[in-house]
PDB file of N, CA and C in Angstrom:
ATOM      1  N   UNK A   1     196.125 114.258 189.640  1.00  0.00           N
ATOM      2  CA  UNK A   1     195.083 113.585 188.907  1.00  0.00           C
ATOM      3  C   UNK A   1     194.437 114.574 187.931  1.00  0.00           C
ATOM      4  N   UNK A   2     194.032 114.546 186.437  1.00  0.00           N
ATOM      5  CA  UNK A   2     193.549 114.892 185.517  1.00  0.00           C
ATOM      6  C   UNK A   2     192.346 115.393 185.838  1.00  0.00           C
ATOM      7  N   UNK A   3     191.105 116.494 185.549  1.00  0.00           N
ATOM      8  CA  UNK A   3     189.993 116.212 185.837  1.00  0.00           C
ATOM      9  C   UNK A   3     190.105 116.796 184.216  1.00  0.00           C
ATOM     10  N   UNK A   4     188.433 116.075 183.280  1.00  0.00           N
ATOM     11  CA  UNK A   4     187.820 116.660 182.363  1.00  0.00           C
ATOM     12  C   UNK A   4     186.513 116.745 182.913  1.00  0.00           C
ATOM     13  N   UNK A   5     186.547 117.861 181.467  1.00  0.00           N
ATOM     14  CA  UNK A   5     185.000 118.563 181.249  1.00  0.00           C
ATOM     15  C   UNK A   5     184.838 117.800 179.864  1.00  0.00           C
ATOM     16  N   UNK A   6     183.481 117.502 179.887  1.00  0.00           N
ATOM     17  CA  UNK A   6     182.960 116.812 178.973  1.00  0.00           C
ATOM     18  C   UNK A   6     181.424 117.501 178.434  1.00  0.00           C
ATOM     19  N   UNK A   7     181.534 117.284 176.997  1.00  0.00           N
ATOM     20  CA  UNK A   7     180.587 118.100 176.298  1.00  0.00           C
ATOM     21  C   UNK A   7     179.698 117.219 175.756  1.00  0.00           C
ATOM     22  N   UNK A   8     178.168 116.784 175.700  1.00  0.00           N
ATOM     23  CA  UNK A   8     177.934 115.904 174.791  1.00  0.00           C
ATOM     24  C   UNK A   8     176.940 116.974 173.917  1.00  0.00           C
ATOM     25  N   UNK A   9     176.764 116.454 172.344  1.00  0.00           N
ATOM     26  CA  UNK A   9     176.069 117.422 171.333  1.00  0.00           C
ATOM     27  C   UNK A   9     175.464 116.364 170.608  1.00  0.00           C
ATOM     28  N   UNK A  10     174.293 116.482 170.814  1.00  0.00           N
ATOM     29  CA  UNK A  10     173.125 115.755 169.198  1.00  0.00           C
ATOM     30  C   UNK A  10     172.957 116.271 168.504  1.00  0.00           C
ATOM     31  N   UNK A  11     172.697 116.061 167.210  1.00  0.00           N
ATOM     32  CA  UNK A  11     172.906 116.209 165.654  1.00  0.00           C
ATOM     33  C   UNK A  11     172.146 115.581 165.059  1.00  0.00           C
ATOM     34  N   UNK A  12     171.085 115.939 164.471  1.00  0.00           N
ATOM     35  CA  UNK A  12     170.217 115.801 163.906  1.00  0.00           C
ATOM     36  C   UNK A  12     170.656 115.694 162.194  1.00  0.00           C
ATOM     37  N   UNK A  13     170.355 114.661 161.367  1.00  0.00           N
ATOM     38  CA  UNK A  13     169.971 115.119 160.066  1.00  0.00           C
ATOM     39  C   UNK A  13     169.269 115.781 159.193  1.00  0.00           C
ATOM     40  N   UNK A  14     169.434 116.958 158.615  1.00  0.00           N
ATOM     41  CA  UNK A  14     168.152 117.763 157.758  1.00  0.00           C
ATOM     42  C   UNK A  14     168.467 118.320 157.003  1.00  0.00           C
ATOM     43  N   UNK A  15     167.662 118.913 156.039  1.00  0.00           N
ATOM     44  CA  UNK A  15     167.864 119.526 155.043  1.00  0.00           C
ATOM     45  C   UNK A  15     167.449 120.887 155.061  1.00  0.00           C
ATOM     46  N   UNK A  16     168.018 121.786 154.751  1.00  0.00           N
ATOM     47  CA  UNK A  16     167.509 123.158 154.583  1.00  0.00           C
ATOM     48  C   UNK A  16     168.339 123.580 153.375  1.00  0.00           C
ATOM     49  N   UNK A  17     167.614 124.852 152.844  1.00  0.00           N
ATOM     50  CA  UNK A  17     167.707 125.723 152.007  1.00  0.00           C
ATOM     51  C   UNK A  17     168.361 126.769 152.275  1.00  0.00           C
ATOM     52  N   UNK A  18     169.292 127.160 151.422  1.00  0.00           N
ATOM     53  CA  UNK A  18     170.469 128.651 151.450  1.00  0.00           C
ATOM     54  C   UNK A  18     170.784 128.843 149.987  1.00  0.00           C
ATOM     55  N   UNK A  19     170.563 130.089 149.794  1.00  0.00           N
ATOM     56  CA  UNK A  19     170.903 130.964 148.595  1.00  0.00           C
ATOM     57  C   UNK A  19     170.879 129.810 147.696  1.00  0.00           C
ATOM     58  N   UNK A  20     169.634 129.237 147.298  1.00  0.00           N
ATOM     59  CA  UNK A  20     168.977 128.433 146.493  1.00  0.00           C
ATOM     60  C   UNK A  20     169.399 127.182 146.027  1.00  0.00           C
ATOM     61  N   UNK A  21     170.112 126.894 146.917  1.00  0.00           N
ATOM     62  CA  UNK A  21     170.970 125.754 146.924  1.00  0.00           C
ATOM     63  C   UNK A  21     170.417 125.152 148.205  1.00  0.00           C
ATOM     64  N   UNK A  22     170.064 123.651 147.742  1.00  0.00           N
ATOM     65  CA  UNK A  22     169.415 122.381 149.143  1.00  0.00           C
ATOM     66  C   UNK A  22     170.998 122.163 149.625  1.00  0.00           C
ATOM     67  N   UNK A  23     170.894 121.769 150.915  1.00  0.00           N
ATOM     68  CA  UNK A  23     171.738 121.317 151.864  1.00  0.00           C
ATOM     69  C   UNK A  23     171.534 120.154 152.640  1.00  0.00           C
ATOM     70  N   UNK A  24     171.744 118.911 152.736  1.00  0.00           N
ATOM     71  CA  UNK A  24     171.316 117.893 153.565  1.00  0.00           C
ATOM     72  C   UNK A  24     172.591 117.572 154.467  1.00  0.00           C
ATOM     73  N   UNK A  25     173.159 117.757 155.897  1.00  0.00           N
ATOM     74  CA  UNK A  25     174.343 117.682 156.791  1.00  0.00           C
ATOM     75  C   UNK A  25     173.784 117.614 158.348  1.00  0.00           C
ATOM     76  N   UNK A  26     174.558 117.468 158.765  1.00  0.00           N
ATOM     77  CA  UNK A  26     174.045 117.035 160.795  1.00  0.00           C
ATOM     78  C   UNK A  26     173.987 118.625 161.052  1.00  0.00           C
ATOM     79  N   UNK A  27     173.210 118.641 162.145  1.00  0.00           N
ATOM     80  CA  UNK A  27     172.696 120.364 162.757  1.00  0.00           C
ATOM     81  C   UNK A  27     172.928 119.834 164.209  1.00  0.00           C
ATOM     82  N   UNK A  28     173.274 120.991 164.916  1.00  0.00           N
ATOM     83  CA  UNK A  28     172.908 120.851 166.287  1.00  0.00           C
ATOM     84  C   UNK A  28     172.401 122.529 166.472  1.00  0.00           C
ATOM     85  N   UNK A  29     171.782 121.827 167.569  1.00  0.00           N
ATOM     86  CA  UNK A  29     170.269 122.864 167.721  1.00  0.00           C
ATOM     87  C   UNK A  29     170.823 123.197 168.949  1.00  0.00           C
ATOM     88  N   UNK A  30     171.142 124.745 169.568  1.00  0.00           N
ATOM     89  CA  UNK A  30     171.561 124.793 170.826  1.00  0.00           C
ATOM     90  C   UNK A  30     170.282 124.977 171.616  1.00  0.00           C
ATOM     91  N   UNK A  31     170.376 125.574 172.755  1.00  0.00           N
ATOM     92  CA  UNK A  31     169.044 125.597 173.682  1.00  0.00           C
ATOM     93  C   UNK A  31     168.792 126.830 173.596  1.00  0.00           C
ATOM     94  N   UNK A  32     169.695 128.006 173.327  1.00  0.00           N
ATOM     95  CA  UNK A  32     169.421 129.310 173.114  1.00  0.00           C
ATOM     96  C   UNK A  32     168.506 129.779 171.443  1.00  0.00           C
ATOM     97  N   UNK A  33     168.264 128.392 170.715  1.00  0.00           N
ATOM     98  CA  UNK A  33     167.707 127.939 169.657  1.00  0.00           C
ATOM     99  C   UNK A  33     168.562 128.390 168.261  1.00  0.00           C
ATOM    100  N   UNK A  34     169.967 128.867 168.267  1.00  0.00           N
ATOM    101  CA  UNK A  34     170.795 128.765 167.780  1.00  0.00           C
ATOM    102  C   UNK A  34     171.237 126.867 166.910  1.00  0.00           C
ATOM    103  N   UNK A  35     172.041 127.531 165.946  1.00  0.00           N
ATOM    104  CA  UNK A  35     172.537 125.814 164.622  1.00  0.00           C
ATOM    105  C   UNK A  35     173.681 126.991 164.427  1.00  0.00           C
ATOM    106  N   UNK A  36     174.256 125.399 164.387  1.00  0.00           N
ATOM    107  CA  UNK A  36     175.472 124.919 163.740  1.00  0.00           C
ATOM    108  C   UNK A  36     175.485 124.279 163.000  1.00  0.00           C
ATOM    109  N   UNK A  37     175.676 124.507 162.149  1.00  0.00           N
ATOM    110  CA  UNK A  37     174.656 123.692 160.057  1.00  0.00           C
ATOM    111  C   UNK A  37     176.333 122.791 159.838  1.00  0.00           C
ATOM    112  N   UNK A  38     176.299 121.233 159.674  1.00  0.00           N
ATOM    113  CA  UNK A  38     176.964 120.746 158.879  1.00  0.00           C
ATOM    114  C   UNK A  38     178.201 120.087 159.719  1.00  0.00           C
ATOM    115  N   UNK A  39     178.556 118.982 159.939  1.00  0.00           N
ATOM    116  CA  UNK A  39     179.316 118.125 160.871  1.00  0.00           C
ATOM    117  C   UNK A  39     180.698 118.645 160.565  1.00  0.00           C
ATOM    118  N   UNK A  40     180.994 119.364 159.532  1.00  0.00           N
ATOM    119  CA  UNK A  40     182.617 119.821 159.320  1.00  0.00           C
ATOM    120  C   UNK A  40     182.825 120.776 160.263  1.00  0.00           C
ATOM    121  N   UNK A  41     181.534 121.766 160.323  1.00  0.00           N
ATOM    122  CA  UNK A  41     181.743 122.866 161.278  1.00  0.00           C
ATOM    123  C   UNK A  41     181.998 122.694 162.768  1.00  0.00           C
ATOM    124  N   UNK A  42     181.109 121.522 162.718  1.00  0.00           N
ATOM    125  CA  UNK A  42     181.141 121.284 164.005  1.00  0.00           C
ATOM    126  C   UNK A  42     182.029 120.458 164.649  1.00  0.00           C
ATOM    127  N   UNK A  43     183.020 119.907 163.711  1.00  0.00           N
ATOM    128  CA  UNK A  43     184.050 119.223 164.274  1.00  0.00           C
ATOM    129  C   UNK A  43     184.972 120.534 164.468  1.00  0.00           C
ATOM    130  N   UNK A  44     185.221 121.352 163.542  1.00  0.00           N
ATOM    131  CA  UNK A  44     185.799 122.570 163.851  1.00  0.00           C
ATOM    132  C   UNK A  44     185.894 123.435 165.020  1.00  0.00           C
ATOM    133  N   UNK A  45     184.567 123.575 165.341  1.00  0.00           N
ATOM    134  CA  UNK A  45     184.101 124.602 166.285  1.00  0.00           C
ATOM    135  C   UNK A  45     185.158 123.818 167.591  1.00  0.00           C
ATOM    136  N   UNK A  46     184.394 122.298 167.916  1.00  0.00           N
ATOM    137  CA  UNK A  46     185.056 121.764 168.944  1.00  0.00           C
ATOM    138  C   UNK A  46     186.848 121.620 168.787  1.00  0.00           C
ATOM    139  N   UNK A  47     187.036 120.710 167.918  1.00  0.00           N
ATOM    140  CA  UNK A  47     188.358 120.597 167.984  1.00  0.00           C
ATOM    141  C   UNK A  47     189.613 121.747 167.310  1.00  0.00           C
ATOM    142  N   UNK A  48     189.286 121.436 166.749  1.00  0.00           N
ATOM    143  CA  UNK A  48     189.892 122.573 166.161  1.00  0.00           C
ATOM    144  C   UNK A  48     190.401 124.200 166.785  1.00  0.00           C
ATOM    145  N   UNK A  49     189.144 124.754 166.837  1.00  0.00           N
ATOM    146  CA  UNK A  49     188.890 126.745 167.625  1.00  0.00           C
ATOM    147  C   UNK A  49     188.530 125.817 169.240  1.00  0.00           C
ATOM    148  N   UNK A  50     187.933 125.193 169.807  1.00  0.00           N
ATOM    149  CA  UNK A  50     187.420 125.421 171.178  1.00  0.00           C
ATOM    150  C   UNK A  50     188.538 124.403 171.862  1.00  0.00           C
ATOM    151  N   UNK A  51     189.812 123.501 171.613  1.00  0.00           N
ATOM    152  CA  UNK A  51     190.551 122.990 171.998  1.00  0.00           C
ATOM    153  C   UNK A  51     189.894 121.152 172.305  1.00  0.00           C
ATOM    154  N   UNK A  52     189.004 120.954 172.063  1.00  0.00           N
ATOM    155  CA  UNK A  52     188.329 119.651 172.681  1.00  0.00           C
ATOM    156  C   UNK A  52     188.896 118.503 171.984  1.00  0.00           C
ATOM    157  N   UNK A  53     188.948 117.192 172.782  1.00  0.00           N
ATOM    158  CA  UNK A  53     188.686 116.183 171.941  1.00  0.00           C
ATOM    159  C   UNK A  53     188.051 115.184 171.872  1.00  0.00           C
ATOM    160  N   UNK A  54     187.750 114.598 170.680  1.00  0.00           N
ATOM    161  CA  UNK A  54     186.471 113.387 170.253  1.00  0.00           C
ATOM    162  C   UNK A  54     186.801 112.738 171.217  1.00  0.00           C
ATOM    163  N   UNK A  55     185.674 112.099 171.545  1.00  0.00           N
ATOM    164  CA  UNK A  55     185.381 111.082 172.738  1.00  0.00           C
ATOM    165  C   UNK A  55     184.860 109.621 172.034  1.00  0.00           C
ATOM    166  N   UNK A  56     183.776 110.126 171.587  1.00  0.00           N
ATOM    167  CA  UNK A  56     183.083 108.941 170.671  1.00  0.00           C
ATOM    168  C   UNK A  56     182.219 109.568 169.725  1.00  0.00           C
ATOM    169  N   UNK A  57     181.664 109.418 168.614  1.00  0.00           N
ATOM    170  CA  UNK A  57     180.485 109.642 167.977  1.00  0.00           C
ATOM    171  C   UNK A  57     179.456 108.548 167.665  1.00  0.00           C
ATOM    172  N   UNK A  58     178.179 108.432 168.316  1.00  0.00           N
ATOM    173  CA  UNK A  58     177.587 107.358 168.590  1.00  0.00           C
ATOM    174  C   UNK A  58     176.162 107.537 167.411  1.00  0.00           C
ATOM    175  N   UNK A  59     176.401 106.809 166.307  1.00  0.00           N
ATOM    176  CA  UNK A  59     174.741 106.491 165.731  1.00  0.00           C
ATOM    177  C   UNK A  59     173.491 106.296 166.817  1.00  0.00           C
ATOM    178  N   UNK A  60     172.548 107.200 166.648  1.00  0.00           N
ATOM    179  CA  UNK A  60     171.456 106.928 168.222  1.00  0.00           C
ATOM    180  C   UNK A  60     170.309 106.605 166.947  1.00  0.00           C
ATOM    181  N   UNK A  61     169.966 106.920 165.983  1.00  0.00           N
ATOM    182  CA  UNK A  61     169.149 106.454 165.510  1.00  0.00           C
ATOM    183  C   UNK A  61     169.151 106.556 163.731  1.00  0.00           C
ATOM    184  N   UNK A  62     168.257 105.655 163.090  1.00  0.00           N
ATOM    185  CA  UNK A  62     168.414 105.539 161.478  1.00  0.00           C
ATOM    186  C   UNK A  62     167.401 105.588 160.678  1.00  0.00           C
ATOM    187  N   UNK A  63     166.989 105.519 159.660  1.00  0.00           N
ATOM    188  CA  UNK A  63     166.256 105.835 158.865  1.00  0.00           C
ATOM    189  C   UNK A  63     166.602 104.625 157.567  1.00  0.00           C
ATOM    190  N   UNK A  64     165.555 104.499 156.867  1.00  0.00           N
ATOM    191  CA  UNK A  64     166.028 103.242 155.133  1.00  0.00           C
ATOM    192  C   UNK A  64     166.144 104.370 154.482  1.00  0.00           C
ATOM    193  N   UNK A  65     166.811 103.351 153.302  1.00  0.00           N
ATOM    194  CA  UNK A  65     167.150 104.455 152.218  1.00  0.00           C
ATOM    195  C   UNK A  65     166.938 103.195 151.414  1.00  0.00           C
ATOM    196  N   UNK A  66     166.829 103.572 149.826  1.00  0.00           N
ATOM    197  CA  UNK A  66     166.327 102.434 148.515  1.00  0.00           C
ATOM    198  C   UNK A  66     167.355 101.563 148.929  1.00  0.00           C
ATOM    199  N   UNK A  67     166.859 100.243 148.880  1.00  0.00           N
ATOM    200  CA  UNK A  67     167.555  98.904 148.467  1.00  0.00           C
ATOM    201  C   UNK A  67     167.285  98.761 150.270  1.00  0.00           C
ATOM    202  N   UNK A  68     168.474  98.010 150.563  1.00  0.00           N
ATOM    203  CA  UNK A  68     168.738  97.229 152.122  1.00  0.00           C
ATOM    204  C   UNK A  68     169.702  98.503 152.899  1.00  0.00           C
ATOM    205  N   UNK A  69     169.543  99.551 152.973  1.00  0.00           N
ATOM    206  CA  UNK A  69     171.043 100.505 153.522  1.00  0.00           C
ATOM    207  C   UNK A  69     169.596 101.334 154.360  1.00  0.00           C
ATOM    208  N   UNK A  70     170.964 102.055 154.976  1.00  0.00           N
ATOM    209  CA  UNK A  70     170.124 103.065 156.192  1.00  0.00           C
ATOM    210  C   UNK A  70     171.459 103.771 156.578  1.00  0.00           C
ATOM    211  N   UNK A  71     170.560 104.862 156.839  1.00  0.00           N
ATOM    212  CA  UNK A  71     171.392 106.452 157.769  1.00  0.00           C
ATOM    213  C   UNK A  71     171.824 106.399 158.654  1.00  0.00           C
ATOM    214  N   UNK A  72     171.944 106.836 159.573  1.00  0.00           N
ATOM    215  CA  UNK A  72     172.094 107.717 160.784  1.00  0.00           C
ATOM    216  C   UNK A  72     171.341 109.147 160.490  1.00  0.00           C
ATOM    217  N   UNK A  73     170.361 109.133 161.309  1.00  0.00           N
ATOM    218  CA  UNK A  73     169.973 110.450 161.145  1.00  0.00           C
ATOM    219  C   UNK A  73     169.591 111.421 162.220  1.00  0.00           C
ATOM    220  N   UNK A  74     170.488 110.745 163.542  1.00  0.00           N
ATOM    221  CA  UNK A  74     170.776 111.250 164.816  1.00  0.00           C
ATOM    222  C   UNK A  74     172.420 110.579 165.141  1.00  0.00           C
ATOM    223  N   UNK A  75     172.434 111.187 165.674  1.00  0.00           N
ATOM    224  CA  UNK A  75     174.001 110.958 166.166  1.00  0.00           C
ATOM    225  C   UNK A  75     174.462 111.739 167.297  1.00  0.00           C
ATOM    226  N   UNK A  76     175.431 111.208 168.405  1.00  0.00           N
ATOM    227  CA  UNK A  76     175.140 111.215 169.868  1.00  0.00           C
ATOM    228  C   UNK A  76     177.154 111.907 169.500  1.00  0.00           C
ATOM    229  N   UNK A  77     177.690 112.834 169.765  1.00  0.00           N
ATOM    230  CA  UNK A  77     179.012 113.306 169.735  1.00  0.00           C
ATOM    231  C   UNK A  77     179.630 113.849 170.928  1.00  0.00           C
ATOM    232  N   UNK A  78     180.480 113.337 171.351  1.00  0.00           N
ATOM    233  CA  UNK A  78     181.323 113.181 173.093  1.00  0.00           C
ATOM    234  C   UNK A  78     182.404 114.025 172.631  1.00  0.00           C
ATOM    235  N   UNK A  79     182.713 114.952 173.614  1.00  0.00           N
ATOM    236  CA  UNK A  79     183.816 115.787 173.399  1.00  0.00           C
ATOM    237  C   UNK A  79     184.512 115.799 174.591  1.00  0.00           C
ATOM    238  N   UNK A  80     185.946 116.222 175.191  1.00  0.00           N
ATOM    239  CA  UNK A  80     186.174 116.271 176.178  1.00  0.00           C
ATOM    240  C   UNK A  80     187.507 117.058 176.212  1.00  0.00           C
ATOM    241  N   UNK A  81     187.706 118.470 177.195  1.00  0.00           N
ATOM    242  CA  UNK A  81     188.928 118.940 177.238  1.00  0.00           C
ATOM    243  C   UNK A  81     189.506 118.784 178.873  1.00  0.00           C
ATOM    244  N   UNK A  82     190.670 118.825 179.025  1.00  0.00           N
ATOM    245  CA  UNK A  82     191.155 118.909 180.526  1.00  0.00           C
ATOM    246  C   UNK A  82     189.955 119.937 180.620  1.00  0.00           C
ATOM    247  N   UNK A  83     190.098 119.823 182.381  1.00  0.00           N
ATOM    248  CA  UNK A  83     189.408 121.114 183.329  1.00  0.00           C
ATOM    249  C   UNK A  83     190.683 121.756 183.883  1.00  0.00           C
ATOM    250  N   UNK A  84     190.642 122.935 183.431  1.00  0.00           N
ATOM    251  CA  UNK A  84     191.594 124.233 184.284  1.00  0.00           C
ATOM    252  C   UNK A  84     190.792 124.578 185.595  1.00  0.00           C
ATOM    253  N   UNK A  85     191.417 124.440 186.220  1.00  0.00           N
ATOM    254  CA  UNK A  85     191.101 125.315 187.906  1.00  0.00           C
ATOM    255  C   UNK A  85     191.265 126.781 188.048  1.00  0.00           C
TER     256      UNK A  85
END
């Protein structure tokens, strides 16, 4: 029988500033108060370099934008690799 390990990561929307250039992309904020700036990276980090794979990526919450449209400006991301013994 298979066992996984499962990762879940929130991601926040925001904007910050770098070498004078605005940035608006998903962050995750670790607990050691460490970021990971920008959802490319962070699909990277996991799949890509750390072996994982997508589980789900879940809109948890939104925001308006002009006219009738809206964000995501939280988002709920499931990862999952086998467990080695």
């Amino acid at each position: 029988m298979e066992k996984w390990e499962y990762r879940t990561l929130y991601l926040s929307l925001e904007t910050w500033q770098r070498d004078h250039e605005k940035y608006e992309d998903y962050v995750v904020t670790y607990n050691d108060g460490t970021r990971l700036e920008g959802l490319e990276m962070v699909m990277r980090r996991y799949l890509d370099d750390g072996g994982w794979d997508l589980v789900s990526i879940i809109p948890t919450g939104f925001r308006p934008l002009p006219g009738q449209s809206f964000i995501a400006d939280t988002l709920t991301a499931i990862f999952r690799r086998k467990f080695i013994l």
